[in-house]
Protein backbone atom coordinates (compact mmCIF):
# COMPACT_ATOMS: atom_id res chain seq x y z
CA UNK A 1 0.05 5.46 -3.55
CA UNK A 2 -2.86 7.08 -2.91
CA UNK A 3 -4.71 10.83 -2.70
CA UNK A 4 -7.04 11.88 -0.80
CA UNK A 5 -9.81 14.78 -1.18
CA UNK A 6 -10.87 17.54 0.98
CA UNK A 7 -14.64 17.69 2.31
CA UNK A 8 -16.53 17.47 -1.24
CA UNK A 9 -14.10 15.33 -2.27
CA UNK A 10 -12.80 12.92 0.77
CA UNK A 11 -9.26 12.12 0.42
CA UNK A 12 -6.95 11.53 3.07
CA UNK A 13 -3.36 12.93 2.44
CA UNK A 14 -0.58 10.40 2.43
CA UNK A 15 1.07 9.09 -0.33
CA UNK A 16 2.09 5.45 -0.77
CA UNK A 17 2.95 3.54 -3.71
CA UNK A 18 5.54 0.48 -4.22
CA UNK A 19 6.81 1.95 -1.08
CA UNK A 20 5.23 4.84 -1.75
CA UNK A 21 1.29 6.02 -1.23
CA UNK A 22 -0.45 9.04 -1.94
CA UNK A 23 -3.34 10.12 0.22
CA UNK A 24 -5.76 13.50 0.44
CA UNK A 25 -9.21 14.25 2.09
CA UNK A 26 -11.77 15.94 -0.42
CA UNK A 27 -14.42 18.38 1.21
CA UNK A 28 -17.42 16.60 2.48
CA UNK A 29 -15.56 13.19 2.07
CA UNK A 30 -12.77 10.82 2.82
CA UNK A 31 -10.44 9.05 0.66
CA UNK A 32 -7.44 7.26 0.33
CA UNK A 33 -5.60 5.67 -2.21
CA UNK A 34 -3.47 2.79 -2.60
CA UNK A 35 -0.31 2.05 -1.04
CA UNK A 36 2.60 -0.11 -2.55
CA UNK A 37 5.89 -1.52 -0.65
CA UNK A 38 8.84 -2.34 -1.77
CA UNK A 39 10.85 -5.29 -0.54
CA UNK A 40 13.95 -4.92 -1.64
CA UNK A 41 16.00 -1.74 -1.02
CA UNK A 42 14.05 1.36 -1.75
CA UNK A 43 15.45 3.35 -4.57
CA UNK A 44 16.93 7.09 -4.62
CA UNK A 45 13.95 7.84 -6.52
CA UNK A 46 10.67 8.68 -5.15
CA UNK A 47 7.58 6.39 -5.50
CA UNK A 48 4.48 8.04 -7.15
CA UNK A 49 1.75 8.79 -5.49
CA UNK A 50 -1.95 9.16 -7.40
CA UNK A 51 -5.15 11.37 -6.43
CA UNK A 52 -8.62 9.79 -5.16
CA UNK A 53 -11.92 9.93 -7.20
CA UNK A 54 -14.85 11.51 -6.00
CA UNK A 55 -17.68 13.76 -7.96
CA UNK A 56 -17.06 17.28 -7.93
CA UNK A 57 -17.01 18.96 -4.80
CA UNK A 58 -14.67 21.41 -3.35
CA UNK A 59 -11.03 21.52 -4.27
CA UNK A 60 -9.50 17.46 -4.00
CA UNK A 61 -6.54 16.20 -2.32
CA UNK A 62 -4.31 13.21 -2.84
CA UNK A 63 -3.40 10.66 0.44
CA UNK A 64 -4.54 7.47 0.04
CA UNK A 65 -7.91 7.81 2.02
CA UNK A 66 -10.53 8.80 -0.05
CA UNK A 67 -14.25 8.65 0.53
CA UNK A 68 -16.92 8.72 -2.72
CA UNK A 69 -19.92 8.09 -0.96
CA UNK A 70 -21.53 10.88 -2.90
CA UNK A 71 -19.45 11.62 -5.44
CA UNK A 72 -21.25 9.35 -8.22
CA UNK A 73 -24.03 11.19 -8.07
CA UNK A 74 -22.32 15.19 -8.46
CA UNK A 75 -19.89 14.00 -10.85
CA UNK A 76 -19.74 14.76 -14.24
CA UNK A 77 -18.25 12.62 -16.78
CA UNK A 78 -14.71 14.86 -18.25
CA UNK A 79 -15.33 14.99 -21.63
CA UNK A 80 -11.83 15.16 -22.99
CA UNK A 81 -9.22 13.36 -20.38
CA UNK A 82 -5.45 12.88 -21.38
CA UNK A 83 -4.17 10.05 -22.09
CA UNK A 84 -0.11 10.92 -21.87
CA UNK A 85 2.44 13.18 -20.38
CA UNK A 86 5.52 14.08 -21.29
CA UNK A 87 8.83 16.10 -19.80
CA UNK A 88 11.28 15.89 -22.91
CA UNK A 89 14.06 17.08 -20.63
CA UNK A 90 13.49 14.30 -17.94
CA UNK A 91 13.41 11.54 -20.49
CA UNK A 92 9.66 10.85 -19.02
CA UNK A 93 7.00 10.12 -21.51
CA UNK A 94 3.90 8.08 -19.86
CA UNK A 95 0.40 7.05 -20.44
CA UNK A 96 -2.00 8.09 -18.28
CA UNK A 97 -5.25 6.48 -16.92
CA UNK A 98 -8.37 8.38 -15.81
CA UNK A 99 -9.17 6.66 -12.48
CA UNK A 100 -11.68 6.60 -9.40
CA UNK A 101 -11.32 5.06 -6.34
CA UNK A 102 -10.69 1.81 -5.46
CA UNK A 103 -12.71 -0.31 -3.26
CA UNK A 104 -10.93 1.21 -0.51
CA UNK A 105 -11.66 4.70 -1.06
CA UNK A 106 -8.37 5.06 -2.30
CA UNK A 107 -7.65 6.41 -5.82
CA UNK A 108 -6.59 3.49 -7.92
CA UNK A 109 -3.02 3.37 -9.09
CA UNK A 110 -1.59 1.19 -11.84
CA UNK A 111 0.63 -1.26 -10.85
CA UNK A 112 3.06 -0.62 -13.54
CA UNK A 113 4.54 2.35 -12.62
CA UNK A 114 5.49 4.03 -16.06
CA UNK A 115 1.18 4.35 -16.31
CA UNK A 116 0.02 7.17 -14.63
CA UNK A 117 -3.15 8.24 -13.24
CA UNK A 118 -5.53 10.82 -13.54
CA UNK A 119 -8.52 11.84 -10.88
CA UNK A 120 -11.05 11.66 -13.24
CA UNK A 121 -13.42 13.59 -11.40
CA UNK A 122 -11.09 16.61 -11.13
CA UNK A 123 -10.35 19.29 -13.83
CA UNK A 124 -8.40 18.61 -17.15
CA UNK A 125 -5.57 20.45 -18.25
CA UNK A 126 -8.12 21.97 -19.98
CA UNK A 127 -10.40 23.55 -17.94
CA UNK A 128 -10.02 26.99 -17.11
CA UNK A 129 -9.14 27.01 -13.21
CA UNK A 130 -8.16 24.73 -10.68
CA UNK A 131 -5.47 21.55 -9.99
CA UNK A 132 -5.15 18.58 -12.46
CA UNK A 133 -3.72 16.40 -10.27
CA UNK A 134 -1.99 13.01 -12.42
CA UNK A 135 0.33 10.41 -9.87
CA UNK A 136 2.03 6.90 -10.33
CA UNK A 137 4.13 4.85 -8.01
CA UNK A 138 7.63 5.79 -7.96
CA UNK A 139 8.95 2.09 -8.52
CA UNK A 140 8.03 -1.06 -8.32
CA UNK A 141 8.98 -4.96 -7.28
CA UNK A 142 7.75 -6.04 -10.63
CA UNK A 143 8.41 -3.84 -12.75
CA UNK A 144 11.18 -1.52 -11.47
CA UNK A 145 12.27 1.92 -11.31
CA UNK A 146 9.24 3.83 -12.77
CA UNK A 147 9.57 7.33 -14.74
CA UNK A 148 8.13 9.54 -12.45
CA UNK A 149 11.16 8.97 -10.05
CA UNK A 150 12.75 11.30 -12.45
CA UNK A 151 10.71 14.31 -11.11
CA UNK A 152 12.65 15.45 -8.62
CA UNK A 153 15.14 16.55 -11.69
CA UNK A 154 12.32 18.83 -12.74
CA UNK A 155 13.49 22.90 -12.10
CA UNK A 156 11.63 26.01 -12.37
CA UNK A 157 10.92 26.34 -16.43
CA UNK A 158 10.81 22.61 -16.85
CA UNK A 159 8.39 21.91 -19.77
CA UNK A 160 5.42 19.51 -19.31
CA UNK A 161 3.02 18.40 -22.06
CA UNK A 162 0.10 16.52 -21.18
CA UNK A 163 -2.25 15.03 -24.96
CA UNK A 164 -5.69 14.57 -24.51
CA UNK A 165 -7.65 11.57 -26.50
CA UNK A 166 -8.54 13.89 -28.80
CA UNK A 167 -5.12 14.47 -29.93
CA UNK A 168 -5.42 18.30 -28.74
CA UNK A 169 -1.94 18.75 -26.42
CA UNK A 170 -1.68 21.60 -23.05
CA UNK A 171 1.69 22.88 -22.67
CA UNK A 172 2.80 23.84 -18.63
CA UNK A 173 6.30 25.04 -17.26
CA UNK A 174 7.20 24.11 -13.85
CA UNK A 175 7.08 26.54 -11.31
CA UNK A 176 8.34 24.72 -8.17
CA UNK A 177 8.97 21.22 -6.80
CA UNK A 178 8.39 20.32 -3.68
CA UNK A 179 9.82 17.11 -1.21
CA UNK A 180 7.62 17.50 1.86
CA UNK A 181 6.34 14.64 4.62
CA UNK A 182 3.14 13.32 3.88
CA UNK A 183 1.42 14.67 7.21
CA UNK A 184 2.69 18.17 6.62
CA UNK A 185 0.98 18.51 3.10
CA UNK A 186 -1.90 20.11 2.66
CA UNK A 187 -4.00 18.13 0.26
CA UNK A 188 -7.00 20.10 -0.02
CA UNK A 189 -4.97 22.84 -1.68
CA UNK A 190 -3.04 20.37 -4.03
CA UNK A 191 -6.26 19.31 -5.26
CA UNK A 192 -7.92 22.58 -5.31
CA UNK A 193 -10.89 22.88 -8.08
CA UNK A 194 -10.47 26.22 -7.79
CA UNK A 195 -7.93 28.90 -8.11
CA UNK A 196 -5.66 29.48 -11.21
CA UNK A 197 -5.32 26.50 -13.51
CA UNK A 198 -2.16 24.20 -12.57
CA UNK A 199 -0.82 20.89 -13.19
CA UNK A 200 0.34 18.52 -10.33
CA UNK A 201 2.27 15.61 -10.91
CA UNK A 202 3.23 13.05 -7.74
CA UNK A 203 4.74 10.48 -6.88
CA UNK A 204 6.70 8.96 -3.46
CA UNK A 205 10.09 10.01 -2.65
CA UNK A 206 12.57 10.90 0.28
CA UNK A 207 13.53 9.08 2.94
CA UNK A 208 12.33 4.91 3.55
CA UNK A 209 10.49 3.89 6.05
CA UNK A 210 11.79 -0.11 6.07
CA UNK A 211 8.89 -0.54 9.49
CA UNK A 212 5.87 0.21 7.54
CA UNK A 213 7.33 -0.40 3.59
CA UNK A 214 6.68 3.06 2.42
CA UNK A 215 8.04 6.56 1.47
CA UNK A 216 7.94 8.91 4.33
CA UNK A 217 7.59 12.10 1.44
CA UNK A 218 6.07 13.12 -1.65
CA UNK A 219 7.51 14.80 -4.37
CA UNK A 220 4.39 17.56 -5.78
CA UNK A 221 5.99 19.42 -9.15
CA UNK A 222 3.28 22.16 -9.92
CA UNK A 223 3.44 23.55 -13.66
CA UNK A 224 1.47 26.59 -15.01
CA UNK A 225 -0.01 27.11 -18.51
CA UNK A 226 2.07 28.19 -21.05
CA UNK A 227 0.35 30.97 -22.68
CA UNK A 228 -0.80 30.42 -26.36
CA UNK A 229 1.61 31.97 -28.98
């Protein structure tokens, strides 16, 4: 799957990965990311879609198409990226990768789907405002069923822990999950650098498209901090 970016950040939205892709438009730019198919008959569970990289720029979005023409040069390097998430309730406990694009445009997507990744160029769960957007494919030929298909179990109150390589560890609650078709999402705002701090997970999900190998929706949970003790 693959995100995409609005202007700054070119990414087309439309996620795709093992049957599912994830795609967004960043401002300024256009991006997509990977797409996966699935041969064999899809799963119930949604396929995981990733964001795109580009340097910062106006809020990102994921959908495969992602362009980082510029981005290298108004990056900057997170200093602190996380390296796992976890949702004790849904049994999910994954790695995560900090990626940029591919040579598509696309953000790159692991092909195992119980690795996850990051938009490297977007915020961190630690930075004080805007999205962290972190995806992986819902399932895969390979290597199966992957853990993110478990999202769509997530409710409002869920708790989501993402660890940073540092060992330091953010704590979010889910506020709402969302199933919607890829050309109805609006990726700019998923990938928003702006705005109150918020953690995105996605992957692929809803209904199988057997014509074109992919997902037809995305499943977006969006968690909020929990506030320190």
């Amino acid at each position: 799957m693959r995100p995409a970016l609005p202007a700054a950040i070119a990414l087309a939205a439309s996620l795709v990965l093992s049957g599912c892709a994830v795609g967004a438009t960043a401002p300024g730019a256009g991006a997509t990311a990977s797409d996966d198919r699935v041969a064999s008959t899809p799963s119930s569970s949604p396929t995981p879609s990733a964001p795109p990289d580009v340097p910062p720029a106006p809020a990102p979005a994921p959908s495969v198409p992602l362009s980082d023409a510029s981005l290298g040069a108004a990056a900057t390097a997170p200093t602190v990226p996380p390296v796992r998430v976890e949702v004790p309730s849904l049994g999910i406990d994954i790695s995560i990768a900090a990626e940029s694009v591919d040579d598509t445009g696309a953000l790159a997507l692991p092909e195992n789907p119980d690795v996850a990744s990051w938009y490297r160029w977007g915020p961190s769960p630690w930075n004080p405002e805007g999205a962290t957007v972190i995806a992986s494919h819902v399932d895969s030929l390979e290597y199966g069923l992957g853990q993110f298909a478990r999202l769509p179990d997530a409710t409002a109150g869920t708790r989501i822990s993402v660890t940073a390589a540092d060992g330091r560890v953010a704590d979010f609650e889910v506020q709402h999950v969302d199933l919607a078709e890829k050309d109805g999402i609006d990726w700019g705002q998923v990938f928003d650098r702006e705005g109150p701090a918020r953690l995105v997970l996605i992957t692929c999900g809803g209904e199988f498209d057997y014509d074109t190998g992919h997902y037809r929706s995305n499943v977006i949970v969006t968690a909020v901090p929990v506030p320190a003790a």
